[in-house]
N, C-alpha and C. Protein backbone atom coordinates (compact mmCIF):
# COMPACT_ATOMS: atom_id res chain seq x y z
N UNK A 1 12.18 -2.04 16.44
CA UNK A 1 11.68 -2.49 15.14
C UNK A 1 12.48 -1.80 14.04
N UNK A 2 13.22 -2.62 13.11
CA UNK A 2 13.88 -2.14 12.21
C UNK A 2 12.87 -0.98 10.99
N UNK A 3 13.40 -0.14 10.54
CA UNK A 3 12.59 1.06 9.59
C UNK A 3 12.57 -0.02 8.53
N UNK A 4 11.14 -0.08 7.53
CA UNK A 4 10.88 -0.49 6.68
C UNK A 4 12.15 -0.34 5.43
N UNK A 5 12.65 0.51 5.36
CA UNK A 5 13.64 1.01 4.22
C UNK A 5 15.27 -0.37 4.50
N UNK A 6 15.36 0.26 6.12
CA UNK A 6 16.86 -0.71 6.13
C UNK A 6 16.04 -2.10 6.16
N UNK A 7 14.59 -2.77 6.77
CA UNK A 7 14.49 -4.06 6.71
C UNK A 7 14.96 -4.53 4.80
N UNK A 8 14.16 -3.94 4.34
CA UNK A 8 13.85 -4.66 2.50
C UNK A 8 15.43 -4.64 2.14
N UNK A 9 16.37 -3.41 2.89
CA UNK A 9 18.03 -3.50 1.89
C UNK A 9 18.58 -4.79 3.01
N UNK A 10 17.98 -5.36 3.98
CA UNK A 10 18.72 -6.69 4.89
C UNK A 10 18.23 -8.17 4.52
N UNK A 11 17.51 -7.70 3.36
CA UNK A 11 17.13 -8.99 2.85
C UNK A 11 18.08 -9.95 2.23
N UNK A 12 18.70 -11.13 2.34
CA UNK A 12 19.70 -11.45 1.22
C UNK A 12 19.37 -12.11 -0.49
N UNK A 13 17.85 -12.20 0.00
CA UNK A 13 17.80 -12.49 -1.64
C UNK A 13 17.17 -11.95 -2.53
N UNK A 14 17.64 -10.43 -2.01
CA UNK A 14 17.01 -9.21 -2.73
C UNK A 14 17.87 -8.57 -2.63
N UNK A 15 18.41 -8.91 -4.84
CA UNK A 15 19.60 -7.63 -5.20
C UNK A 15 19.24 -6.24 -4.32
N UNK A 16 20.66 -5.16 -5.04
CA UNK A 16 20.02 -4.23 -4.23
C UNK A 16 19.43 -2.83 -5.17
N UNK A 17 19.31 -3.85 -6.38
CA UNK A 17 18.23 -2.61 -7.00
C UNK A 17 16.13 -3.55 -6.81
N UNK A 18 16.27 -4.17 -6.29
CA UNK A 18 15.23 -4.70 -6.12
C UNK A 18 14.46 -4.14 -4.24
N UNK A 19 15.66 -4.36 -3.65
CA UNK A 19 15.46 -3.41 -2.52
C UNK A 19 15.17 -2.21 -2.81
N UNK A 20 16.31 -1.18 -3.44
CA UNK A 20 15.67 0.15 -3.81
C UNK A 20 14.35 -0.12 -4.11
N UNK A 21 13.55 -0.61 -5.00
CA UNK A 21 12.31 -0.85 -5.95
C UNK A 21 11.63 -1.09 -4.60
N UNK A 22 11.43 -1.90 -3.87
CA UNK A 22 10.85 -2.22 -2.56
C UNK A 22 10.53 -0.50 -1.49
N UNK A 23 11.89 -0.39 -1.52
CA UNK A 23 12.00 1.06 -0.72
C UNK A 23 11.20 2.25 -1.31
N UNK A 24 11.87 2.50 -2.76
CA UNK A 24 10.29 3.38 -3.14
C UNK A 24 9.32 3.47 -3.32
N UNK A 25 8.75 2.09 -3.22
CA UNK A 25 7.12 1.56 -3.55
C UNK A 25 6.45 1.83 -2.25
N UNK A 26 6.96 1.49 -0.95
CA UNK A 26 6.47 2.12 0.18
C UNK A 26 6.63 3.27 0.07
N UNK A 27 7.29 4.05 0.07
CA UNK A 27 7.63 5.92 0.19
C UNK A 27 6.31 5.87 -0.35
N UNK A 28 6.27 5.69 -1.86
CA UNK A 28 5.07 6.58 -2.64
C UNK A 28 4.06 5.78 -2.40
N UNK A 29 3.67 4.77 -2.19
CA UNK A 29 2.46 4.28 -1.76
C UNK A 29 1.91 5.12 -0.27
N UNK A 30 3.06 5.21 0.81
CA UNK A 30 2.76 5.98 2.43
C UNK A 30 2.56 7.49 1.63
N UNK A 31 2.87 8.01 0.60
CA UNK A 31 2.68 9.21 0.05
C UNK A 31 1.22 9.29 -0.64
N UNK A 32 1.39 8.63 -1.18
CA UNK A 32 -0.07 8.73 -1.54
C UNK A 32 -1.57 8.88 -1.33
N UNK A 33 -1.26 7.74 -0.08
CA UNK A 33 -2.44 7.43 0.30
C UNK A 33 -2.22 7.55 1.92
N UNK A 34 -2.14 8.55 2.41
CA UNK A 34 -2.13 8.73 3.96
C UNK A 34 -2.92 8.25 4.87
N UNK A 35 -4.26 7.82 4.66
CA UNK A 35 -4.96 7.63 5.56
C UNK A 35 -4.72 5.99 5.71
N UNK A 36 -3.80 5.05 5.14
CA UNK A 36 -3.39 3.84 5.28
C UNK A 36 -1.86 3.52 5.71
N UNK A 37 -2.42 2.27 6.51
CA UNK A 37 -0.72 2.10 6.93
C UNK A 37 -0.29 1.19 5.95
N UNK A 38 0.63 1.16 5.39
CA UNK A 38 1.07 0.70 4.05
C UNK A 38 2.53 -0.19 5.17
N UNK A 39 2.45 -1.43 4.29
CA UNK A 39 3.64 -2.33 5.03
C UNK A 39 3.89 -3.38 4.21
N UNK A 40 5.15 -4.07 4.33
CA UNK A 40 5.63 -4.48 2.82
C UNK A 40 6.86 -5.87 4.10
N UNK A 41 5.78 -7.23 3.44
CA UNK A 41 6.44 -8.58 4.47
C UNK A 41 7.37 -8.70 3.13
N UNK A 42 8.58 -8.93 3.09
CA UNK A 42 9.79 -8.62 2.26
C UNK A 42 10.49 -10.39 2.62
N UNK A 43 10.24 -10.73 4.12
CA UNK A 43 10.92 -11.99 3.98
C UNK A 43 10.62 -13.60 3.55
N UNK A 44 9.90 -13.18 1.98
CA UNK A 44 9.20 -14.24 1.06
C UNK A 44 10.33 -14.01 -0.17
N UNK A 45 9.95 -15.24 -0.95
CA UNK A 45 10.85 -14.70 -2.32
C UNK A 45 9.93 -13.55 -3.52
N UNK A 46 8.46 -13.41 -2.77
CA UNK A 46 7.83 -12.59 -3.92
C UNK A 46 7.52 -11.77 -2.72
N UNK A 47 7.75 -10.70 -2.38
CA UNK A 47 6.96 -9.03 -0.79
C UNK A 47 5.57 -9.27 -1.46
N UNK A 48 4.90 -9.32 -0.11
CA UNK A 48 3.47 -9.17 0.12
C UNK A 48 3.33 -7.86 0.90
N UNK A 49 2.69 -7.05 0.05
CA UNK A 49 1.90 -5.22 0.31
C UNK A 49 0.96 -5.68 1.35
N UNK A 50 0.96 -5.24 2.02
CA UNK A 50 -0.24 -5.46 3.11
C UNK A 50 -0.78 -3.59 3.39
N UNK A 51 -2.37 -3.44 3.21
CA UNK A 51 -2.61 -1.70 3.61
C UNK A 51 -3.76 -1.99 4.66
N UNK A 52 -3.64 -1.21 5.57
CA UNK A 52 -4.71 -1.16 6.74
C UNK A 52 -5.08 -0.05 6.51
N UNK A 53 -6.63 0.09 7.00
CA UNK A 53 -7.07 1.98 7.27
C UNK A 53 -6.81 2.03 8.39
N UNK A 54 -6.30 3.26 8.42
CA UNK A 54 -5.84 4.19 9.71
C UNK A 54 -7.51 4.66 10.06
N UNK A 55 -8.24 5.17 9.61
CA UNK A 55 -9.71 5.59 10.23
C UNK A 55 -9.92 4.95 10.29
N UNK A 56 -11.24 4.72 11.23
CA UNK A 56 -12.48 4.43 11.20
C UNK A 56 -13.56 4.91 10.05
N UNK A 57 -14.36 4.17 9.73
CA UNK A 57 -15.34 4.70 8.41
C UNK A 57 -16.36 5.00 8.87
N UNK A 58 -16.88 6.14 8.50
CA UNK A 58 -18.18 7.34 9.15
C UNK A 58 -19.61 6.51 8.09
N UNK A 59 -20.14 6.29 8.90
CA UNK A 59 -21.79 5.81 8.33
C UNK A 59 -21.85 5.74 6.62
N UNK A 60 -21.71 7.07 6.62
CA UNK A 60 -22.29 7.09 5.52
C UNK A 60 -21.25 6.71 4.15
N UNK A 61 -19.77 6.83 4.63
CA UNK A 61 -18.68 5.56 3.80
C UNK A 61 -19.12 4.46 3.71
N UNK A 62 -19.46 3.72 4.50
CA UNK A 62 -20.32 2.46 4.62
C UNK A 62 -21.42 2.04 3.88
N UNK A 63 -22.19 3.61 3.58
CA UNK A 63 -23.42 3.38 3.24
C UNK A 63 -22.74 3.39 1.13
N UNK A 64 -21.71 4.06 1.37
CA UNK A 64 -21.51 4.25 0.22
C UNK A 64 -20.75 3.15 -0.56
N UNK A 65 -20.18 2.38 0.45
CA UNK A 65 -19.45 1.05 -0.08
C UNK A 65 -18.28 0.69 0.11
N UNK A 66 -17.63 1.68 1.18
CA UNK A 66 -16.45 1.41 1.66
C UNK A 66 -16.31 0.69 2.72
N UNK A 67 -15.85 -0.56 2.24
CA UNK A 67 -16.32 -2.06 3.78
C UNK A 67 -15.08 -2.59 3.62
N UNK A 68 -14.10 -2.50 2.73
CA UNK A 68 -12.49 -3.09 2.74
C UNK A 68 -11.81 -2.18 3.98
N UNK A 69 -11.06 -2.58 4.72
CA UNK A 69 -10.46 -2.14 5.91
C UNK A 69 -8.87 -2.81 5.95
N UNK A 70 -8.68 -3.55 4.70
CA UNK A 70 -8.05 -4.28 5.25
C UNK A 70 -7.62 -5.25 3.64
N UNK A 71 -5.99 -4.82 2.96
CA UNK A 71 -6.15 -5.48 1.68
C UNK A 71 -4.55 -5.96 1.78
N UNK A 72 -4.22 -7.20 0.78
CA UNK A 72 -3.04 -7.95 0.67
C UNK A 72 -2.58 -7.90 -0.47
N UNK A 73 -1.73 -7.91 -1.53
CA UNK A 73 -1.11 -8.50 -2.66
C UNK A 73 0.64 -7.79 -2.91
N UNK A 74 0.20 -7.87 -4.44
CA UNK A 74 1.49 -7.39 -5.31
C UNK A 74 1.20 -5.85 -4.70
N UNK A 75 2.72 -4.84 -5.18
CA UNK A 75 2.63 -3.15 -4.63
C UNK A 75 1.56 -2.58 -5.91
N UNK A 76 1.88 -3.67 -7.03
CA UNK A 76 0.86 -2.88 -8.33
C UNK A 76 -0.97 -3.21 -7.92
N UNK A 77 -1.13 -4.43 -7.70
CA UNK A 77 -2.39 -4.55 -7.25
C UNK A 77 -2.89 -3.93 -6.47
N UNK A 78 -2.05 -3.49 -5.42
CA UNK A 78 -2.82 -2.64 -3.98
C UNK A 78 -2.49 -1.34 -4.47
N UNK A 79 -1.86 -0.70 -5.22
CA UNK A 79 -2.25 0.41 -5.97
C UNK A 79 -3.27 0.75 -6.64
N UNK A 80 -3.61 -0.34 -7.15
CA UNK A 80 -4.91 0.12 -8.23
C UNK A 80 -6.07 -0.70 -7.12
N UNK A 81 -6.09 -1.18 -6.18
CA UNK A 81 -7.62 -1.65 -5.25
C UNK A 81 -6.87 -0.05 -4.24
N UNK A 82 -6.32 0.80 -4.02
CA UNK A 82 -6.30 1.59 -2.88
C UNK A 82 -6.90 2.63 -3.97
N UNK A 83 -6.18 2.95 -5.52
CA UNK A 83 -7.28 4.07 -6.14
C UNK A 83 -8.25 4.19 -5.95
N UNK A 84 -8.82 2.54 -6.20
CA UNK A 84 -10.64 2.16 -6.35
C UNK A 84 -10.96 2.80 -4.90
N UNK A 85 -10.44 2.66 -4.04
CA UNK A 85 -11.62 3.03 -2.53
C UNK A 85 -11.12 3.83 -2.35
N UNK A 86 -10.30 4.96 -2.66
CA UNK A 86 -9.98 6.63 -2.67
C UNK A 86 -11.09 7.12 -3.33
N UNK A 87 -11.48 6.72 -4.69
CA UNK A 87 -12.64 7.16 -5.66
C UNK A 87 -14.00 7.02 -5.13
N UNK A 88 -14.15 5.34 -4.06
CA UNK A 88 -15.03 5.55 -3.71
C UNK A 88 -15.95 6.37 -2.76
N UNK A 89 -14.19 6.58 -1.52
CA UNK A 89 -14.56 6.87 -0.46
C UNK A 89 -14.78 8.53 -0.70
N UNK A 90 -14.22 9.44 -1.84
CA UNK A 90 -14.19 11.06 -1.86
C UNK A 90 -15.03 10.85 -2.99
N UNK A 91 -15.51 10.00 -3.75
CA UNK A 91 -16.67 9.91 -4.79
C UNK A 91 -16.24 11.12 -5.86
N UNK A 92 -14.95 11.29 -6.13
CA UNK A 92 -14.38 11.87 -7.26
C UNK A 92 -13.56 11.28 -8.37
N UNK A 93 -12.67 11.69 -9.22
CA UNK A 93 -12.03 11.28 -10.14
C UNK A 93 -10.41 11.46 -9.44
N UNK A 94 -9.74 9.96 -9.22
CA UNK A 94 -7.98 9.82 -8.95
C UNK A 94 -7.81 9.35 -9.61
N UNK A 95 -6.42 10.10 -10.27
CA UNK A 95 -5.58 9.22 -10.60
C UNK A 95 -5.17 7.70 -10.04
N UNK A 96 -4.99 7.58 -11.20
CA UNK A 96 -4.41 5.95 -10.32
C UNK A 96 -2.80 5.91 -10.71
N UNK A 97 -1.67 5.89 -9.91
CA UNK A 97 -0.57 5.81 -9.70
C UNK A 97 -0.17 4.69 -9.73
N UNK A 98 0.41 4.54 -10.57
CA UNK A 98 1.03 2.54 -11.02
C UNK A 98 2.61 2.86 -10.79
N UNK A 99 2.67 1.87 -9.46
CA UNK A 99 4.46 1.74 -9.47
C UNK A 99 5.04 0.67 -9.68
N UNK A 100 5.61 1.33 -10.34
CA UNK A 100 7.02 0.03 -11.48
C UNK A 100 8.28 -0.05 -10.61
């Protein structure tokens, strides 16, 4: 299986500052948010972010409102829905990290 980094620069209809942009949006998204597998379908003309949880959710996540397991879009959208269920799931104050 090709590494996420060389798939997005083997794309051909993705300059290659748009690849870079692709390539660091995974880094800091897999940085960010560790407990998700962060993955990026690149062979569309617009990449679809796809994030899975790596855990399992303990009762009382559940009880608290964490029932997404499982989210799709733009890298900016699934940034700001992965803040929301970081906040929900540690019931504190995150930043929310917007990548451009």
């Amino acid at each position: 299986m090709t590494p996420p980094e060389e798939h997005a620069l083997q794309q051909p209809w993705f300059s290659e500052a748009e690849a870079e942009q692709a390539v660091h949006q995974l880094a800091t998204l897999q940085q960010i948010y560790p407990d998700w597998k962060i993955a990026c379908v690149s062979d569309l003309d617009q990449p679809i972010w796809y994030a899975i949880l790596r855990t399992t959710l303990t009762e009382g996540q559940k009880v608290a409102g964490n029932r997404q397991t499982f989210m799709r879009s733009s890298a900016e959208a699934l940034t700001s829905a992965l803040a929301a269920q970081e906040k929900r799931q540690h019931n504190c104050p995150i930043t929310n990290h917007f990548i451009s």
